[in-house]
PDB file of N, CA and C in Angstrom:
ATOM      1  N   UNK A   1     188.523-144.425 -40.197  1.00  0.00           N
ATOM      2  CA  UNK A   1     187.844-143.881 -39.052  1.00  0.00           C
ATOM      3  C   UNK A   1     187.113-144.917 -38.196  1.00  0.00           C
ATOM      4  N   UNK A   2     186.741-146.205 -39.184  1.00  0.00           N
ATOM      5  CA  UNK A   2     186.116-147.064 -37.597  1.00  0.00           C
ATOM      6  C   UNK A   2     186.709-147.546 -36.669  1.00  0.00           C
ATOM      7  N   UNK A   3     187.995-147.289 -36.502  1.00  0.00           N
ATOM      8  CA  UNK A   3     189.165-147.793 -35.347  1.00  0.00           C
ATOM      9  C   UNK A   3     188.882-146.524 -33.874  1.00  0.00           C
ATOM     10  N   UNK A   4     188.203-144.978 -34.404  1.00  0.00           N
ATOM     11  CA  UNK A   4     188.262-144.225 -33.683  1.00  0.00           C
ATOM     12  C   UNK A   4     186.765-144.493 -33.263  1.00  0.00           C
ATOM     13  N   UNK A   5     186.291-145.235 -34.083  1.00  0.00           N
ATOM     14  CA  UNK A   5     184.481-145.303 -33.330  1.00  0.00           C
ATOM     15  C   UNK A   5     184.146-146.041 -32.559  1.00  0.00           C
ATOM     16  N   UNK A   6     185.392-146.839 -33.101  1.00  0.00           N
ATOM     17  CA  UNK A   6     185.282-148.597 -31.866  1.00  0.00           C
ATOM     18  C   UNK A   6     185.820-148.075 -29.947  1.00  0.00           C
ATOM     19  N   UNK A   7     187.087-147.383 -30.665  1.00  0.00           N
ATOM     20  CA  UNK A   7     187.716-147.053 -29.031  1.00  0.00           C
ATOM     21  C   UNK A   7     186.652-145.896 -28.746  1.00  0.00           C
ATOM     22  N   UNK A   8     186.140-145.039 -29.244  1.00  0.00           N
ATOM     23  CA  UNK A   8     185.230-144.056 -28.228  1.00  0.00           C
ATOM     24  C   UNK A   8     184.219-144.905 -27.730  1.00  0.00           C
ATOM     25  N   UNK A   9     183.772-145.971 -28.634  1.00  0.00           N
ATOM     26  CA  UNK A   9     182.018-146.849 -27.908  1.00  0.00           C
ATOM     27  C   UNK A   9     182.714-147.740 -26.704  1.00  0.00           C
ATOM     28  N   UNK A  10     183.957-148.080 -26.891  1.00  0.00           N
ATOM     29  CA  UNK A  10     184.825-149.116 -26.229  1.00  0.00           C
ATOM     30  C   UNK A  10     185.002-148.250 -24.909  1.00  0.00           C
ATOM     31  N   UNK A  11     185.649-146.861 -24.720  1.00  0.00           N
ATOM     32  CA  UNK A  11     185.780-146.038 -23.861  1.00  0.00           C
ATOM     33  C   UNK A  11     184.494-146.012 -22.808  1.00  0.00           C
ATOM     34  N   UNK A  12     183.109-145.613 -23.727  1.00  0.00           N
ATOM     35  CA  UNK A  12     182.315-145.298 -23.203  1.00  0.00           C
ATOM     36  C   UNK A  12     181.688-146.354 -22.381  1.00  0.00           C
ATOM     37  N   UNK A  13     181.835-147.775 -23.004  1.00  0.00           N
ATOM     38  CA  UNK A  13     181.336-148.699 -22.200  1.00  0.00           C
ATOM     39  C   UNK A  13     182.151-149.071 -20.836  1.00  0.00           C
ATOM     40  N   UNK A  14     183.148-148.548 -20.805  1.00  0.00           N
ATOM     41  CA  UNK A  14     184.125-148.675 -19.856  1.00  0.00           C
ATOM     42  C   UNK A  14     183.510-147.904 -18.406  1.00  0.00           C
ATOM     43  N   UNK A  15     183.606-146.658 -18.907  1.00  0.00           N
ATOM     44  CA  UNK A  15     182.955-145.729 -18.163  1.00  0.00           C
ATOM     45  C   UNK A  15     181.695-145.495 -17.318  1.00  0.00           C
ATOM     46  N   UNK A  16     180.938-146.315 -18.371  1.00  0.00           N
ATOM     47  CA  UNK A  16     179.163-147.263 -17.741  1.00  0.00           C
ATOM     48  C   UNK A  16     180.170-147.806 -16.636  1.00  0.00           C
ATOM     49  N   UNK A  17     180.129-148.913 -16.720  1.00  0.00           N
ATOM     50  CA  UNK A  17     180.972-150.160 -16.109  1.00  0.00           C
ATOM     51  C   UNK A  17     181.577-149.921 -14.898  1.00  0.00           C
ATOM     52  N   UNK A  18     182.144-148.879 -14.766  1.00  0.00           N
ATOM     53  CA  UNK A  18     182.911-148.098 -13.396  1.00  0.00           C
ATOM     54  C   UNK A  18     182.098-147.541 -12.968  1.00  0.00           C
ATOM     55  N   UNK A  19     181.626-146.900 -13.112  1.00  0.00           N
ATOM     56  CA  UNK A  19     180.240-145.958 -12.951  1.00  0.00           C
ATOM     57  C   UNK A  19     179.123-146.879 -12.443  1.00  0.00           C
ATOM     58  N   UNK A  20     178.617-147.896 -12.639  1.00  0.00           N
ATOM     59  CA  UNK A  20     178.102-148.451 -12.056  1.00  0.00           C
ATOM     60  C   UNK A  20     178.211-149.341 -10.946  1.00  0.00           C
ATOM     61  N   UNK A  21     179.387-149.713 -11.133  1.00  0.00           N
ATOM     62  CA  UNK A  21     180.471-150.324  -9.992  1.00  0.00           C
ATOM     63  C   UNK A  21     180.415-149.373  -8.632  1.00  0.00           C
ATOM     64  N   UNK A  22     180.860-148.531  -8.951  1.00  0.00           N
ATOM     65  CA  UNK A  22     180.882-147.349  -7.416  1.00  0.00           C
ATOM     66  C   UNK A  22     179.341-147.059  -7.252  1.00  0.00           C
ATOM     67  N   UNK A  23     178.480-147.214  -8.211  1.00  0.00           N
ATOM     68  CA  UNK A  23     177.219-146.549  -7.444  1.00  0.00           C
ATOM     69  C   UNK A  23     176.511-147.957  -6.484  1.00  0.00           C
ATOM     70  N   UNK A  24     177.179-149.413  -6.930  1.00  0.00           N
ATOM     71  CA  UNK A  24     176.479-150.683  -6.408  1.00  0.00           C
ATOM     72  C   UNK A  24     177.203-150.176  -5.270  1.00  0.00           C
ATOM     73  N   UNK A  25     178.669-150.096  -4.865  1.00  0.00           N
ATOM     74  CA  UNK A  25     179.260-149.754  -3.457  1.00  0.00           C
ATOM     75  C   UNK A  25     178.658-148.500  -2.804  1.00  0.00           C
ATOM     76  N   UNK A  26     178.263-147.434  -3.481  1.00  0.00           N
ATOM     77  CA  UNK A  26     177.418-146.668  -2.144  1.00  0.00           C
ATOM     78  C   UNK A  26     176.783-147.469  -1.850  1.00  0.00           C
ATOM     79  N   UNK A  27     175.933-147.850  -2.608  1.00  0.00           N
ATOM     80  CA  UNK A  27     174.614-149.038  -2.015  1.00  0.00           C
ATOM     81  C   UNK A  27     174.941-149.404  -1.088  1.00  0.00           C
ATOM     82  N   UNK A  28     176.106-149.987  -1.060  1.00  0.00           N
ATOM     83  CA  UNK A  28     176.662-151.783  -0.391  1.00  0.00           C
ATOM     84  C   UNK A  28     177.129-150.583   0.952  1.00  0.00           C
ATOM     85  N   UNK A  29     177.535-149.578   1.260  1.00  0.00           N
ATOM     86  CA  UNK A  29     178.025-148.560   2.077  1.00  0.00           C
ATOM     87  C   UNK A  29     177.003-147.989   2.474  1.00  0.00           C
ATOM     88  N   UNK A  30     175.713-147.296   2.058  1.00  0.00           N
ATOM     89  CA  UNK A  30     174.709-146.739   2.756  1.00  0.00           C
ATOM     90  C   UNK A  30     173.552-147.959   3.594  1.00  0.00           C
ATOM     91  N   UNK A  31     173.669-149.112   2.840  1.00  0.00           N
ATOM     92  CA  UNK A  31     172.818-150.104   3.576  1.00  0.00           C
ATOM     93  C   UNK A  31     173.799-150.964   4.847  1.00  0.00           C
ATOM     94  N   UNK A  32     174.941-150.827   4.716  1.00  0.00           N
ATOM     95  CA  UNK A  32     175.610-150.883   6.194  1.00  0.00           C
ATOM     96  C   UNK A  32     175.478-149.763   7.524  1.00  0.00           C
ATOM     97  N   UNK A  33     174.763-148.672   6.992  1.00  0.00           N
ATOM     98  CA  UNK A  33     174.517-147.527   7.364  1.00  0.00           C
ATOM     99  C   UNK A  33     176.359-146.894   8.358  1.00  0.00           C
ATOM    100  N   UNK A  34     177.185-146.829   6.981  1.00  0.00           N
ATOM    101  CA  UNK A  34     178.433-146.015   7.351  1.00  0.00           C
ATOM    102  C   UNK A  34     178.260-144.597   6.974  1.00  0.00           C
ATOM    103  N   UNK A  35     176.954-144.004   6.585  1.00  0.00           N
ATOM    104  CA  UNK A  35     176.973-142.639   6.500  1.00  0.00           C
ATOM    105  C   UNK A  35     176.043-142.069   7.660  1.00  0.00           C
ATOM    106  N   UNK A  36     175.833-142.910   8.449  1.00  0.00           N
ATOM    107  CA  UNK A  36     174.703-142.257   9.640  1.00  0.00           C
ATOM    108  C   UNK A  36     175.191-141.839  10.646  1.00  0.00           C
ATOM    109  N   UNK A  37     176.394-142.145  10.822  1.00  0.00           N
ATOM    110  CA  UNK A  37     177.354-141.174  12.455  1.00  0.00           C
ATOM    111  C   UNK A  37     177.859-140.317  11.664  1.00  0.00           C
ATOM    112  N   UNK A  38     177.516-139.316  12.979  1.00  0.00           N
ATOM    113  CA  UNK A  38     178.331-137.908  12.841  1.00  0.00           C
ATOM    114  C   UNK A  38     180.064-137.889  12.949  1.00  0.00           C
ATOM    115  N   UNK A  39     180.418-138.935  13.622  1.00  0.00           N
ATOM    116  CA  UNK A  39     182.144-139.395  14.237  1.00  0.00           C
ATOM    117  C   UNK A  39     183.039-139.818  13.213  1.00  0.00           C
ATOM    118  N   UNK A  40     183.858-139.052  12.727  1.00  0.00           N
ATOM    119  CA  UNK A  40     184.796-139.640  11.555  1.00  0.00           C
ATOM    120  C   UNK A  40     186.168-140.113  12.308  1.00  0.00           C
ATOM    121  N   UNK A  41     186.701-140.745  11.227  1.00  0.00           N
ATOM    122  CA  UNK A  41     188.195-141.188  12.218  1.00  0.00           C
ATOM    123  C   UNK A  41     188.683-141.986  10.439  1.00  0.00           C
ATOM    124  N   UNK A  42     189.846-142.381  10.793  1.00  0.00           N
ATOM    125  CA  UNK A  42     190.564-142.529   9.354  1.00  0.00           C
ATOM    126  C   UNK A  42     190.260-144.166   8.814  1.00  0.00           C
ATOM    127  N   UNK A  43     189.741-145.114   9.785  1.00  0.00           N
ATOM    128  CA  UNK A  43     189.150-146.048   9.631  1.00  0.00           C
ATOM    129  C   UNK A  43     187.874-146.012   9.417  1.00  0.00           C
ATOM    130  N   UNK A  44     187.103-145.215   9.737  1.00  0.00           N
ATOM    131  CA  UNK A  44     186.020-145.063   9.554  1.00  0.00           C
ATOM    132  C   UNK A  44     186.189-144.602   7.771  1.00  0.00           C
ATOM    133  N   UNK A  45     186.821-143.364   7.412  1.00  0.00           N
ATOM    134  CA  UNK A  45     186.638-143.188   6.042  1.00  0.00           C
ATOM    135  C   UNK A  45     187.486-144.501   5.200  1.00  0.00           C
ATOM    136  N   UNK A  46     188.690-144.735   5.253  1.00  0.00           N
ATOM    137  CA  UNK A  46     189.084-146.009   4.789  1.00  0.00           C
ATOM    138  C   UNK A  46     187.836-147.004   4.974  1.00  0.00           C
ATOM    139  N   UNK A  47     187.333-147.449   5.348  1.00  0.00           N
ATOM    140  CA  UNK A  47     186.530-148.326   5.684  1.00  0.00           C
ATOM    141  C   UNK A  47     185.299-148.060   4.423  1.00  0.00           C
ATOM    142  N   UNK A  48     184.737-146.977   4.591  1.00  0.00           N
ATOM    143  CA  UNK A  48     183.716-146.224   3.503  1.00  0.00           C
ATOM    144  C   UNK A  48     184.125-146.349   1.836  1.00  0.00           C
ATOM    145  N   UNK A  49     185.790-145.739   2.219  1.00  0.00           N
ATOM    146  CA  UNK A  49     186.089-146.111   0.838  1.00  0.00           C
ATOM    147  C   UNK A  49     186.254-147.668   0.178  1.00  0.00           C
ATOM    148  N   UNK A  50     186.955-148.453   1.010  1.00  0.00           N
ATOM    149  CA  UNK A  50     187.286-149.710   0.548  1.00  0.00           C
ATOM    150  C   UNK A  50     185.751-150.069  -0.172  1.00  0.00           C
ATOM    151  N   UNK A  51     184.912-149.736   0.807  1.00  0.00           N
ATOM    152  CA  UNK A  51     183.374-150.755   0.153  1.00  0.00           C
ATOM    153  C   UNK A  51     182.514-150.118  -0.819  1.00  0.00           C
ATOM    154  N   UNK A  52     183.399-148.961  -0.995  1.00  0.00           N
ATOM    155  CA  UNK A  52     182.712-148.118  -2.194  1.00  0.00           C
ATOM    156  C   UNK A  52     183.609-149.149  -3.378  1.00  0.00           C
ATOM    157  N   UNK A  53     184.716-149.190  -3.198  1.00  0.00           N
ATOM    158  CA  UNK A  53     185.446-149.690  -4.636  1.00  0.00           C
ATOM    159  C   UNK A  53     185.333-151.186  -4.223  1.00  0.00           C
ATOM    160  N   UNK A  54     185.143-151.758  -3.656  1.00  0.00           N
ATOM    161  CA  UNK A  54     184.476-153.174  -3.738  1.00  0.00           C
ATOM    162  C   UNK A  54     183.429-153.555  -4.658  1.00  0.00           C
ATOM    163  N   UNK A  55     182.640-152.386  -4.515  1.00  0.00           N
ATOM    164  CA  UNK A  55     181.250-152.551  -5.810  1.00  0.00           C
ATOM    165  C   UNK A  55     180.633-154.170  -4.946  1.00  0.00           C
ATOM    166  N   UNK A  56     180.015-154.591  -6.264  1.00  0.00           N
ATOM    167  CA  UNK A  56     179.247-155.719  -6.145  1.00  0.00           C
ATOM    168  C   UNK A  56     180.002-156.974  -5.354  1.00  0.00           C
ATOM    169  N   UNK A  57     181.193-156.538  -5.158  1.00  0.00           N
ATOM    170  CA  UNK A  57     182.041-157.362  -4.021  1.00  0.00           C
ATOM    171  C   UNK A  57     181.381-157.601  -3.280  1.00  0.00           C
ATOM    172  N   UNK A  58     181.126-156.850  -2.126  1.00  0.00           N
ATOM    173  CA  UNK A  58     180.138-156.394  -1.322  1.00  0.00           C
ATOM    174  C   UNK A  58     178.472-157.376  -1.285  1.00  0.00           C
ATOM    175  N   UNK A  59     178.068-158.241  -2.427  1.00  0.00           N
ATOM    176  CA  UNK A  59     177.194-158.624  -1.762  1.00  0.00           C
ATOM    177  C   UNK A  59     177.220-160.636  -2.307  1.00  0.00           C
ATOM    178  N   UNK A  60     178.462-160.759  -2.711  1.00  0.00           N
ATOM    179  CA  UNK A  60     179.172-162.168  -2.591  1.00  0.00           C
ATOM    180  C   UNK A  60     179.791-162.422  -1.394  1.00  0.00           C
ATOM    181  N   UNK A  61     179.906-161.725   0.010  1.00  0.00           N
ATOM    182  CA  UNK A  61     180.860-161.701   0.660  1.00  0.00           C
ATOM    183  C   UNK A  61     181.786-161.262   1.553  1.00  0.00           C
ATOM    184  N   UNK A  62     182.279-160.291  -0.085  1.00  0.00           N
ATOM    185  CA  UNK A  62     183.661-159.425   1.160  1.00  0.00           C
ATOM    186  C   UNK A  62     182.513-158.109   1.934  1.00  0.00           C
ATOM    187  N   UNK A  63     183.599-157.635   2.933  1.00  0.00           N
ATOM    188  CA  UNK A  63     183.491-157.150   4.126  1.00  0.00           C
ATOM    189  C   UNK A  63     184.229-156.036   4.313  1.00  0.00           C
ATOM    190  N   UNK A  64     184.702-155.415   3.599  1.00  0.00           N
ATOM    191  CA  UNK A  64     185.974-154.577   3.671  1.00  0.00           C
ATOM    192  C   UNK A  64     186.197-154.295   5.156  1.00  0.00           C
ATOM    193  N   UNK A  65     186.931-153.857   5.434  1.00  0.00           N
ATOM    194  CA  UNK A  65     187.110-152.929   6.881  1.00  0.00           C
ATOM    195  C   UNK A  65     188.528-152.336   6.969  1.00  0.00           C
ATOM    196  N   UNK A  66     188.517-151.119   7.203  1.00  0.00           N
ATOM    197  CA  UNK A  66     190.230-150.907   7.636  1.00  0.00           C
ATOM    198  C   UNK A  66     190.405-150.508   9.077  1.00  0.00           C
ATOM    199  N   UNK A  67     191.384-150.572   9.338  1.00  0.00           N
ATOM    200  CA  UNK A  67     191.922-150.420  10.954  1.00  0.00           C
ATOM    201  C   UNK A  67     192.941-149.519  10.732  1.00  0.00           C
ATOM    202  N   UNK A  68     193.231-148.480  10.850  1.00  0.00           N
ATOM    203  CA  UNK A  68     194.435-147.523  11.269  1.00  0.00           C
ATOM    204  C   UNK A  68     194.135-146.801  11.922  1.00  0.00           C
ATOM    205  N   UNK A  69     195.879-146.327  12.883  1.00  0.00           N
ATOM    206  CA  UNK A  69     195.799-145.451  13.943  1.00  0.00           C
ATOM    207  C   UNK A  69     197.052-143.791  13.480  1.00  0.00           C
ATOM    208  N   UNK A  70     196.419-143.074  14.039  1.00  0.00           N
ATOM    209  CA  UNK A  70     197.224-142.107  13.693  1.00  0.00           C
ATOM    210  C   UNK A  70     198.203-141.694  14.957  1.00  0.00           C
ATOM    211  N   UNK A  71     199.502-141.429  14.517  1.00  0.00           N
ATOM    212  CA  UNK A  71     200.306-141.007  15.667  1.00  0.00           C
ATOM    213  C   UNK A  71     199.540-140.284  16.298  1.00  0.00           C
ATOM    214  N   UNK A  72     199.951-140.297  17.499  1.00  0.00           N
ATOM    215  CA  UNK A  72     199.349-139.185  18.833  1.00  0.00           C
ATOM    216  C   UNK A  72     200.575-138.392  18.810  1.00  0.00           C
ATOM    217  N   UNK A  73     200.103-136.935  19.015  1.00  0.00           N
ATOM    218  CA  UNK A  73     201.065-135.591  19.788  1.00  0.00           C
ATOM    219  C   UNK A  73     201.679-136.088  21.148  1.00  0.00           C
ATOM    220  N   UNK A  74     202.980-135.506  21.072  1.00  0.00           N
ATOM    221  CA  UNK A  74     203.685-136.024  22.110  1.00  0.00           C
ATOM    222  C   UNK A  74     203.473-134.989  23.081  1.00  0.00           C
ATOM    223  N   UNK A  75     203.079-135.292  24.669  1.00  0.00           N
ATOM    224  CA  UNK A  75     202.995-134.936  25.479  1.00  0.00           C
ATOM    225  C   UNK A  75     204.062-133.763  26.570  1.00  0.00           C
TER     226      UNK A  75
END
C-alpha cells in the first residue's frame, strides 16, 4: 500500500502546484486591470486567458497578448 500513498500525496502536490499557478495569473491579469472593461472581443478573452496560464511567467517578463479577428457576415 505505500506505492498508493506516495501517488495520492504525489497527486495532491501536483494539484497545490497548478492551483497556485493560475491563482499567481489572475494576479498577473487583474493587476494589468483586463477585468475592468465592460468590451469583450476574442482577443481580449484570449489575451486574459494566455496570462492566466502564464502564472508566474508573468512577472519575469512575458507579456502574453493575442490578436485574432473573426470573419465578418457577408454583406
Amino acid at each position: 500500500m505505500p506505492t498508493r500513498r506516495i501517488s495520492t500525496s504525489r497527486s495532491r502536490a501536483i494539484t497545490i502546484v497548478v492551483l497556485v499557478w493560475l491563482l499567481i495569473g489572475l494576479a498577473a491579469a487583474a493587476q494589468r486591470n483586463y477585468f475592468e472593461s465592460s468590451r469583450t472581443s476574442c482577443a481580449k478573452v484570449g489575451t486574459v486567458l494566455v496570462t492566466v496560464v502564464a502564472g508566474p511567467l508573468n512577472y519575469v517578463g512575458a507579456n502574453p497578448k493575442i490578436d485574432c479577428s473573426a470573419p465578418q457576415p457577408s454583406r
